[in-house]
PDB file of N, CA and C in Angstrom:
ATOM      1  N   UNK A   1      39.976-119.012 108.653  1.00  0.00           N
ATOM      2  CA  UNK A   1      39.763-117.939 107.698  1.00  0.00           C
ATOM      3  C   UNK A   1      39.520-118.553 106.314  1.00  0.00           C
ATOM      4  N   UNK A   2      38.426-117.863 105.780  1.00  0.00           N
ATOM      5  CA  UNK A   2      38.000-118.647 104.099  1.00  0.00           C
ATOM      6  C   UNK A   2      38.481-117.420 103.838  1.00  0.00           C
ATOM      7  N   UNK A   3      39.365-118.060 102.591  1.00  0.00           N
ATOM      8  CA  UNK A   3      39.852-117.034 101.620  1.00  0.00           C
ATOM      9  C   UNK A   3      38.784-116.707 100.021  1.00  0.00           C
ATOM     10  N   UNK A   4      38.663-115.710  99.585  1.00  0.00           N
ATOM     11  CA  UNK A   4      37.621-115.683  98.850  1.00  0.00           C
ATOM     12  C   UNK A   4      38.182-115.712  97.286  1.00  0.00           C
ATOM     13  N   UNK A   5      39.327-116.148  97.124  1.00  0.00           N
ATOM     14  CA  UNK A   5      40.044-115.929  95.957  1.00  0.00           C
ATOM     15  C   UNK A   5      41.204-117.487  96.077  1.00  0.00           C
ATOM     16  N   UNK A   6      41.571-117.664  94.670  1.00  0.00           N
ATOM     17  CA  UNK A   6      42.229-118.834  94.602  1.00  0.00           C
ATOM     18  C   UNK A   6      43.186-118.456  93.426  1.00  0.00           C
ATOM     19  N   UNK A   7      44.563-119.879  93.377  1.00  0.00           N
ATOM     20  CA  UNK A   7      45.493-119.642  92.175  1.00  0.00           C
ATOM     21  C   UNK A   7      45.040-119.087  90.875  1.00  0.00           C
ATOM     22  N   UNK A   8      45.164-118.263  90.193  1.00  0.00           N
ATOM     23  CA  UNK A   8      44.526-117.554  88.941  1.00  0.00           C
ATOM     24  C   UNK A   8      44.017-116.634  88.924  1.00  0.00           C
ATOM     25  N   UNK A   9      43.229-116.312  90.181  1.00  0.00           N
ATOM     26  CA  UNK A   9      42.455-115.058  90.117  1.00  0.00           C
ATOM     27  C   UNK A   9      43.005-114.302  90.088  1.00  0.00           C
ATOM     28  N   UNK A  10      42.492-112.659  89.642  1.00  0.00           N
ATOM     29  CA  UNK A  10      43.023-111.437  89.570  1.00  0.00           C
ATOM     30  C   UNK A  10      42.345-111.102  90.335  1.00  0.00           C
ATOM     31  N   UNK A  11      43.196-110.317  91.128  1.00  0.00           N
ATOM     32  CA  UNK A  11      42.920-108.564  92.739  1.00  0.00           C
ATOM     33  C   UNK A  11      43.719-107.827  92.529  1.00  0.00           C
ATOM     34  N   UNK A  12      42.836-106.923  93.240  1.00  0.00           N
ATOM     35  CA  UNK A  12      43.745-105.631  93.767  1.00  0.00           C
ATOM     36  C   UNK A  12      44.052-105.222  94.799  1.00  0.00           C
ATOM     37  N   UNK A  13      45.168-104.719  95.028  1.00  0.00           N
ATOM     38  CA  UNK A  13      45.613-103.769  96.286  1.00  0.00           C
ATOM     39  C   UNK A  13      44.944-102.773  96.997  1.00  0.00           C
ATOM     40  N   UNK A  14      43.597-102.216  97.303  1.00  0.00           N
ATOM     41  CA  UNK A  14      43.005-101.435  97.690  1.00  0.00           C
ATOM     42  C   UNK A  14      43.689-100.161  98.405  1.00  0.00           C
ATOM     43  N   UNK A  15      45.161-100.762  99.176  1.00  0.00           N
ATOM     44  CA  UNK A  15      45.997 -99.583  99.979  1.00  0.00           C
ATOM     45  C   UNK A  15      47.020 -99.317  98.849  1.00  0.00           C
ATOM     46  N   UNK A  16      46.766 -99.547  97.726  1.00  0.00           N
ATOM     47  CA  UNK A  16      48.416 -99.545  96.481  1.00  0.00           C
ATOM     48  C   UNK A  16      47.551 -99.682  95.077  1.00  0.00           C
ATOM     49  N   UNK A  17      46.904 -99.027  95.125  1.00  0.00           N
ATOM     50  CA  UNK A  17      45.954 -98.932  93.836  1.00  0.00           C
ATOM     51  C   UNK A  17      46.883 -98.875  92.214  1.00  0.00           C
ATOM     52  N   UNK A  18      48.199 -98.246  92.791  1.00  0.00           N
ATOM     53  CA  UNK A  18      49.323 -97.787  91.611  1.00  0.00           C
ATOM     54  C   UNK A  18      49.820 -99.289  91.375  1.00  0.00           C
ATOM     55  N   UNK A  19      49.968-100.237  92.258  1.00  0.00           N
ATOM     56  CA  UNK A  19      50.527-101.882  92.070  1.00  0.00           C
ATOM     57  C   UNK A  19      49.366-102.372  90.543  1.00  0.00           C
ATOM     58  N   UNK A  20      48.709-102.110  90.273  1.00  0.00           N
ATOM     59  CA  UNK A  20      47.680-102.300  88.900  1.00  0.00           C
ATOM     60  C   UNK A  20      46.806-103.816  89.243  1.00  0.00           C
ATOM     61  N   UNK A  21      46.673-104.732  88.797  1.00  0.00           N
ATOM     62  CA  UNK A  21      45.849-106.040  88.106  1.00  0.00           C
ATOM     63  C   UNK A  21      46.912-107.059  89.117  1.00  0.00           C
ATOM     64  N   UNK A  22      46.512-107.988  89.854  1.00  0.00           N
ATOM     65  CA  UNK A  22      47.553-109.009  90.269  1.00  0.00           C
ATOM     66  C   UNK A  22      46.699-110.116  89.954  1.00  0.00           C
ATOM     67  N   UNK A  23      47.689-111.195  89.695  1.00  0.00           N
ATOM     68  CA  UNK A  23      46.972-112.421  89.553  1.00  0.00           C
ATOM     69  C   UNK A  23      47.816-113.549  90.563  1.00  0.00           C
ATOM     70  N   UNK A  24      46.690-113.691  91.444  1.00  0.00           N
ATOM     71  CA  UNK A  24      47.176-114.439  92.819  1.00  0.00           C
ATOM     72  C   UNK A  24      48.494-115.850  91.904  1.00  0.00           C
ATOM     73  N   UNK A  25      49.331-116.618  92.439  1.00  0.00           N
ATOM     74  CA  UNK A  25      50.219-117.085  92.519  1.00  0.00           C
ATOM     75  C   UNK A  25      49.897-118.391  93.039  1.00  0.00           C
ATOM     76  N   UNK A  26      50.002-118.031  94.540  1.00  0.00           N
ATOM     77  CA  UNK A  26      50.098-119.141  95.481  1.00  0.00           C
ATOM     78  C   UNK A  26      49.230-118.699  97.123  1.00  0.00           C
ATOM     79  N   UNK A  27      48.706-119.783  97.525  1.00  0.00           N
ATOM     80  CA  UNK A  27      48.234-119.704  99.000  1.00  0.00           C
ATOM     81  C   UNK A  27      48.867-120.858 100.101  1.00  0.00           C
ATOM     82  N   UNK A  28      49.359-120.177 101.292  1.00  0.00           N
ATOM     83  CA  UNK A  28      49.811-120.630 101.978  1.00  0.00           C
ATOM     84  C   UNK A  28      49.609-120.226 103.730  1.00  0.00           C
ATOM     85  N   UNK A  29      48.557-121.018 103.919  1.00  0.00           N
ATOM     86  CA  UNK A  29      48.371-120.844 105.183  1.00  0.00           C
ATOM     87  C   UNK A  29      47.325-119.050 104.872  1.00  0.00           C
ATOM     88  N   UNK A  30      47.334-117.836 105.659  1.00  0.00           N
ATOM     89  CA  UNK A  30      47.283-116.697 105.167  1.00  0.00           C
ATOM     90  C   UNK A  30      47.754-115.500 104.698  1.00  0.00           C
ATOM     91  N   UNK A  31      49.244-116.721 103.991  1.00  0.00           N
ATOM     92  CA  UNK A  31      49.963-115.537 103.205  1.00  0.00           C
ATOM     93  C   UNK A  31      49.794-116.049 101.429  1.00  0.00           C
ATOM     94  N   UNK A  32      49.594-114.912 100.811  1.00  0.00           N
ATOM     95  CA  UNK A  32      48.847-114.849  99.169  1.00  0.00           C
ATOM     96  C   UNK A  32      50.289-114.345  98.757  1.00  0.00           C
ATOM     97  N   UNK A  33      50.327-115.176  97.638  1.00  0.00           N
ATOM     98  CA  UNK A  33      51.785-114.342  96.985  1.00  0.00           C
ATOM     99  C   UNK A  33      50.921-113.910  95.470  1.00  0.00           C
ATOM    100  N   UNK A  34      51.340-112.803  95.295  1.00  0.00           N
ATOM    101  CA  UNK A  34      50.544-111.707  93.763  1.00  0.00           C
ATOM    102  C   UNK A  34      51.399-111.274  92.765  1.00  0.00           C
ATOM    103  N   UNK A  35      51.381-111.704  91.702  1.00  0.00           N
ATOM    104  CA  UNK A  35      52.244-110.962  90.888  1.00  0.00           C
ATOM    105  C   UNK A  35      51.317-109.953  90.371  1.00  0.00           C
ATOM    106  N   UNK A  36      51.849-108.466  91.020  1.00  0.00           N
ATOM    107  CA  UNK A  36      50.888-107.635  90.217  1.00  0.00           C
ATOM    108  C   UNK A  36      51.510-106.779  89.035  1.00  0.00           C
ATOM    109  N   UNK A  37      51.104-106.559  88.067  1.00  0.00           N
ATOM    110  CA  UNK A  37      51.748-105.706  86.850  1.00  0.00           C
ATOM    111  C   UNK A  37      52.529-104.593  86.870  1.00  0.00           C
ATOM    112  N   UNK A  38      52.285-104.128  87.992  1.00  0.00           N
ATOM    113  CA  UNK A  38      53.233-102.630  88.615  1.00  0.00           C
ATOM    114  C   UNK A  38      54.331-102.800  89.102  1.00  0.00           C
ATOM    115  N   UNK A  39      53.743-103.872  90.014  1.00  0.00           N
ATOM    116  CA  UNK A  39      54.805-104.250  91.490  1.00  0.00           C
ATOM    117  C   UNK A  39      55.749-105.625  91.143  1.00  0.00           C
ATOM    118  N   UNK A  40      55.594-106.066  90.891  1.00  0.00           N
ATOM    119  CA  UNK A  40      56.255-107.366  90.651  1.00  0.00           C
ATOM    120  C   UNK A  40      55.610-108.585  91.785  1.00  0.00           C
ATOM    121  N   UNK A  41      56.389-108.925  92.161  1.00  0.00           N
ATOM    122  CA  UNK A  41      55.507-110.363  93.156  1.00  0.00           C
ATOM    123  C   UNK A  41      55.463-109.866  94.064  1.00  0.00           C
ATOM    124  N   UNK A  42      54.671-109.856  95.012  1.00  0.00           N
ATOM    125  CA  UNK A  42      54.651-109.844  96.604  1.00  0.00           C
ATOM    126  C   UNK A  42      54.201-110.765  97.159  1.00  0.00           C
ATOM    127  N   UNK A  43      54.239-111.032  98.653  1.00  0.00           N
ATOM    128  CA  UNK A  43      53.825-111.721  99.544  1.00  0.00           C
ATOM    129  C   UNK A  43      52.817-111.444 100.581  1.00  0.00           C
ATOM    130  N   UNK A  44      51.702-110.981 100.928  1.00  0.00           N
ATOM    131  CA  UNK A  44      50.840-110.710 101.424  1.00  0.00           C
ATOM    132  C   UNK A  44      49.933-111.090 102.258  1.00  0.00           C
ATOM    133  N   UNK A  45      50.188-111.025 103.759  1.00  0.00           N
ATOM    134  CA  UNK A  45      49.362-111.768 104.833  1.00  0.00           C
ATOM    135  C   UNK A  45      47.884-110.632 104.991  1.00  0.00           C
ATOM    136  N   UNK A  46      47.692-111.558 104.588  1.00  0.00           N
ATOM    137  CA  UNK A  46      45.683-111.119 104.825  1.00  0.00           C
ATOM    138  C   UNK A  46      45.086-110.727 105.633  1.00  0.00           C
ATOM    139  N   UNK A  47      45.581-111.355 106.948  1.00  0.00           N
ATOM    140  CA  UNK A  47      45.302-110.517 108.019  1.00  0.00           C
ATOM    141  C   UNK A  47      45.544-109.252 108.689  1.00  0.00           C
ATOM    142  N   UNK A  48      46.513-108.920 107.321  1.00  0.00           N
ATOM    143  CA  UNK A  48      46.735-107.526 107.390  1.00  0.00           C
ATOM    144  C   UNK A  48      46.340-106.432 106.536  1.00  0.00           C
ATOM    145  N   UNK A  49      46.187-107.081 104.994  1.00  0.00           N
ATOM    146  CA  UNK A  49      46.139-106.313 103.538  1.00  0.00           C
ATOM    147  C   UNK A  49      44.620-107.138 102.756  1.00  0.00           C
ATOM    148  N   UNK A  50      43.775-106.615 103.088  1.00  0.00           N
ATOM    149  CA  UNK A  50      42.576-107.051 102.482  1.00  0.00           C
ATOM    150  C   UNK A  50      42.479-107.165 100.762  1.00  0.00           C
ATOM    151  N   UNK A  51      42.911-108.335  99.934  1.00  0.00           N
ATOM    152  CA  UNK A  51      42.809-108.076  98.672  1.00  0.00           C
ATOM    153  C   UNK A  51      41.586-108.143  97.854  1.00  0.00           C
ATOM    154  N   UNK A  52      41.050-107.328  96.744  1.00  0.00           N
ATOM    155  CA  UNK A  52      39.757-107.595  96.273  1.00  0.00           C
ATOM    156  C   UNK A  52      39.849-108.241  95.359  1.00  0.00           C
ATOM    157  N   UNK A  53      38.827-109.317  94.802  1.00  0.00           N
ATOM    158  CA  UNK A  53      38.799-109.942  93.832  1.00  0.00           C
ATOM    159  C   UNK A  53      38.193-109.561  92.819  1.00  0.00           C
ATOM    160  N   UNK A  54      39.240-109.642  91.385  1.00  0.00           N
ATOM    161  CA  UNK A  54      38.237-108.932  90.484  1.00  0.00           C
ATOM    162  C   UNK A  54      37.261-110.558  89.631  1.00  0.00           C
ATOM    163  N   UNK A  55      35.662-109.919  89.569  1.00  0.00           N
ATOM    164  CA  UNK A  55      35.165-110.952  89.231  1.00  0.00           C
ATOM    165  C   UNK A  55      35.238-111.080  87.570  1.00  0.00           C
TER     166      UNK A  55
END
């Protein structure tokens, strides 16, 4: 799996639109950890939660 986003970037939650702006953290294997402005950090396997990248 190519991930289309890296440490720094900002996404969004597409299923949690209210979580706001995240700026990816860390990658590990295909779990993304996000600190997003709403939500605080999460952990997020990809193969489950499609994140978008904002360009």
């Amino acid at each position: 799996m190519i991930l289309d986003y890296e440490p720094g970037d900002k996404v969004t939650n597409p299923n949690n639109k209210d979580w706001g702006i995240g700026q990816v953290q860390s990658i590990i294997n295909e779990k993304v950890t996000v600190n997003f402005e709403n939500a605080g950090k999460k952990v997020i396997n990809v193969k489950n939660i499609e994140l978008k990248r904002i360009k």
